[in-house]
C-alpha atoms as a PDB file:
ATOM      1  CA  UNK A   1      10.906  -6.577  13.818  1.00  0.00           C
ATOM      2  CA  UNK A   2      12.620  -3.099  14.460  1.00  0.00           C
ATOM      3  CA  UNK A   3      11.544   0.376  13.688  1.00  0.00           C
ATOM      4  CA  UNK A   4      14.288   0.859  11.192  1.00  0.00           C
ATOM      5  CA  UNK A   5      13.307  -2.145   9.494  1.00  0.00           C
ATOM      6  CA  UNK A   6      10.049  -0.290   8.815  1.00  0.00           C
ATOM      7  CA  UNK A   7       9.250   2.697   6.739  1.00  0.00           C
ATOM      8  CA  UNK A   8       6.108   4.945   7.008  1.00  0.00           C
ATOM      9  CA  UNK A   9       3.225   5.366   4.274  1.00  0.00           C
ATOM     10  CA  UNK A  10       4.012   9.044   3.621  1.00  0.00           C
ATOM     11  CA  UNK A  11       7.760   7.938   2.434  1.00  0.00           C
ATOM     12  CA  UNK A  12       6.146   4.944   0.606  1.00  0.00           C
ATOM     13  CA  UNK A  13       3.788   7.066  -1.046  1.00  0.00           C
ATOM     14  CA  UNK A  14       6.686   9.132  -2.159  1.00  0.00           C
ATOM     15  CA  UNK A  15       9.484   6.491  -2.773  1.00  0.00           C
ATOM     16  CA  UNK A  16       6.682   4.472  -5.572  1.00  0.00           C
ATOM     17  CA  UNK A  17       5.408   7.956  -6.471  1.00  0.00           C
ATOM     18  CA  UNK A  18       1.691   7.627  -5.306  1.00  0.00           C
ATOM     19  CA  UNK A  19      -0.380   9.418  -3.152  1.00  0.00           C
ATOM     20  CA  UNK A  20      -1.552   7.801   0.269  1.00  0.00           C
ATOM     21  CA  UNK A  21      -4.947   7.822  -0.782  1.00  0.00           C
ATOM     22  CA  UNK A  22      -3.939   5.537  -3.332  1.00  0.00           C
ATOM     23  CA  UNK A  23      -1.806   3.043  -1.075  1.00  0.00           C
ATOM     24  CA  UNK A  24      -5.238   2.731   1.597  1.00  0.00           C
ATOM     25  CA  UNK A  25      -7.416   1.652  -2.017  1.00  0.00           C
ATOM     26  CA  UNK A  26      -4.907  -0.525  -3.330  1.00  0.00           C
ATOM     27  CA  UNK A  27      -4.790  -2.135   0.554  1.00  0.00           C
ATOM     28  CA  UNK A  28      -8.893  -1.718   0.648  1.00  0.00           C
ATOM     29  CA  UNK A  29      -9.630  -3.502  -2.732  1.00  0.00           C
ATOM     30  CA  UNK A  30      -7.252  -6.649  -1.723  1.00  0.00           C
ATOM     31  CA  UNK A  31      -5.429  -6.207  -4.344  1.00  0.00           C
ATOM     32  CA  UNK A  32      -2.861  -9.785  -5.181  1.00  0.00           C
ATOM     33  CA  UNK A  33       0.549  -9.804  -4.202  1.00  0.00           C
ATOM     34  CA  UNK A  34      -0.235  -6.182  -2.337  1.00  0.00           C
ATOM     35  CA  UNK A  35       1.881  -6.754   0.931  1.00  0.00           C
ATOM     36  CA  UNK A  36      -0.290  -6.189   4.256  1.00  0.00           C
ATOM     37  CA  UNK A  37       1.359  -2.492   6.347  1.00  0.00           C
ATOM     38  CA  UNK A  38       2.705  -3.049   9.756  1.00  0.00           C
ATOM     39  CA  UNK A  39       0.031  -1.298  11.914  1.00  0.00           C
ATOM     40  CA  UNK A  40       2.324   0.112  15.145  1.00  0.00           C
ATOM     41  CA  UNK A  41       0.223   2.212  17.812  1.00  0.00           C
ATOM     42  CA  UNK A  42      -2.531   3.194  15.072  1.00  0.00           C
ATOM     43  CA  UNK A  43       0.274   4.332  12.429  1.00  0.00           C
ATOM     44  CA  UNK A  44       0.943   2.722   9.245  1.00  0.00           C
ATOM     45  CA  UNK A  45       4.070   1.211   7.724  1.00  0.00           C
ATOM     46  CA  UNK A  46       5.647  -1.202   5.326  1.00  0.00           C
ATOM     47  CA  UNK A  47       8.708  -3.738   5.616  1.00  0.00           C
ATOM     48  CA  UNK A  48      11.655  -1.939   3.754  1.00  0.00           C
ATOM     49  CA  UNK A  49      11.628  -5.404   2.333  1.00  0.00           C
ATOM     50  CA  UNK A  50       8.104  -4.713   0.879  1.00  0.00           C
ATOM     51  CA  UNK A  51       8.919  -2.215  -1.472  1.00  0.00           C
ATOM     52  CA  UNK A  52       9.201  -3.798  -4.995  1.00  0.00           C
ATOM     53  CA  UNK A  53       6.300  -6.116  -4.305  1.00  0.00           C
ATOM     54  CA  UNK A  54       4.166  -2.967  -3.283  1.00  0.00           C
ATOM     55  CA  UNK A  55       5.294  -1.540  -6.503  1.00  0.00           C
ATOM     56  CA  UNK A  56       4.903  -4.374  -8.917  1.00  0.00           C
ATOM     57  CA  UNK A  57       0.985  -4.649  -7.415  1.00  0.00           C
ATOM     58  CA  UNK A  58       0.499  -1.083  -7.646  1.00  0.00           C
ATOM     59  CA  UNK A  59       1.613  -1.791 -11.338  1.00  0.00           C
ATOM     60  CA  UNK A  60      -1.358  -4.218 -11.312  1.00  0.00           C
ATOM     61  CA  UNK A  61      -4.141  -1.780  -9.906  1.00  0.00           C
ATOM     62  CA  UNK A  62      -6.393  -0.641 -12.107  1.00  0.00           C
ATOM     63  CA  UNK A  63      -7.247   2.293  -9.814  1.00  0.00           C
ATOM     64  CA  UNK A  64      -9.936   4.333  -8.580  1.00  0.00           C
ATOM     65  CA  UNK A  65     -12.852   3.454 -10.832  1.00  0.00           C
ATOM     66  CA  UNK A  66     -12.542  -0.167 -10.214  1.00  0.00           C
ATOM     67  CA  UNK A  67     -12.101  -0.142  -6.750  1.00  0.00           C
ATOM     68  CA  UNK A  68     -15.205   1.945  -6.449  1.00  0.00           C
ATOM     69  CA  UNK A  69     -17.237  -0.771  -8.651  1.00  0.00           C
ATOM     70  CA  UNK A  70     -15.876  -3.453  -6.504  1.00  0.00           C
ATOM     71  CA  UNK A  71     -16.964  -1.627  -3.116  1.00  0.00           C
ATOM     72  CA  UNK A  72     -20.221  -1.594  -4.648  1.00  0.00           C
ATOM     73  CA  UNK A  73     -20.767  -4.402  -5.466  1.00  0.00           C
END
């Protein structure tokens, strides 16, 4: 895979209009059909390909509070 197949979290974050904080509990609370990042020397990033599958399971995520109750539990 090449770097320029890749984009970074920050302009994820901002293409789908989320925070980062957001995209590390959606990947934390393995959340279905959430796409796993690309993990190159410690930094994060997502296929290009990625994108509307990230945003259709961010469309799923029920956010914060239930990710908190399932790290709980």
């Amino acid at each position: 895979m090449r770097r320029k197949d890749l984009l970074p979290q920050k302009a994820v974050a901002d293409e789908l209009c989320v925070s980062i904080t957001t995209l590390w509990r959606a990947r934390s609370s393995k959340l279905e059909g959430f796409p796993p990042p690309v993990i190159v020397q410690g930094a994060v990033f997502w296929k290009k390909a990625d994108l509307d599958q990230l945003e259709e399971a961010l469309l799923k995520f029920k956010g914060r509070g239930v990710f908190e109750r399932n790290r709980e539990a």
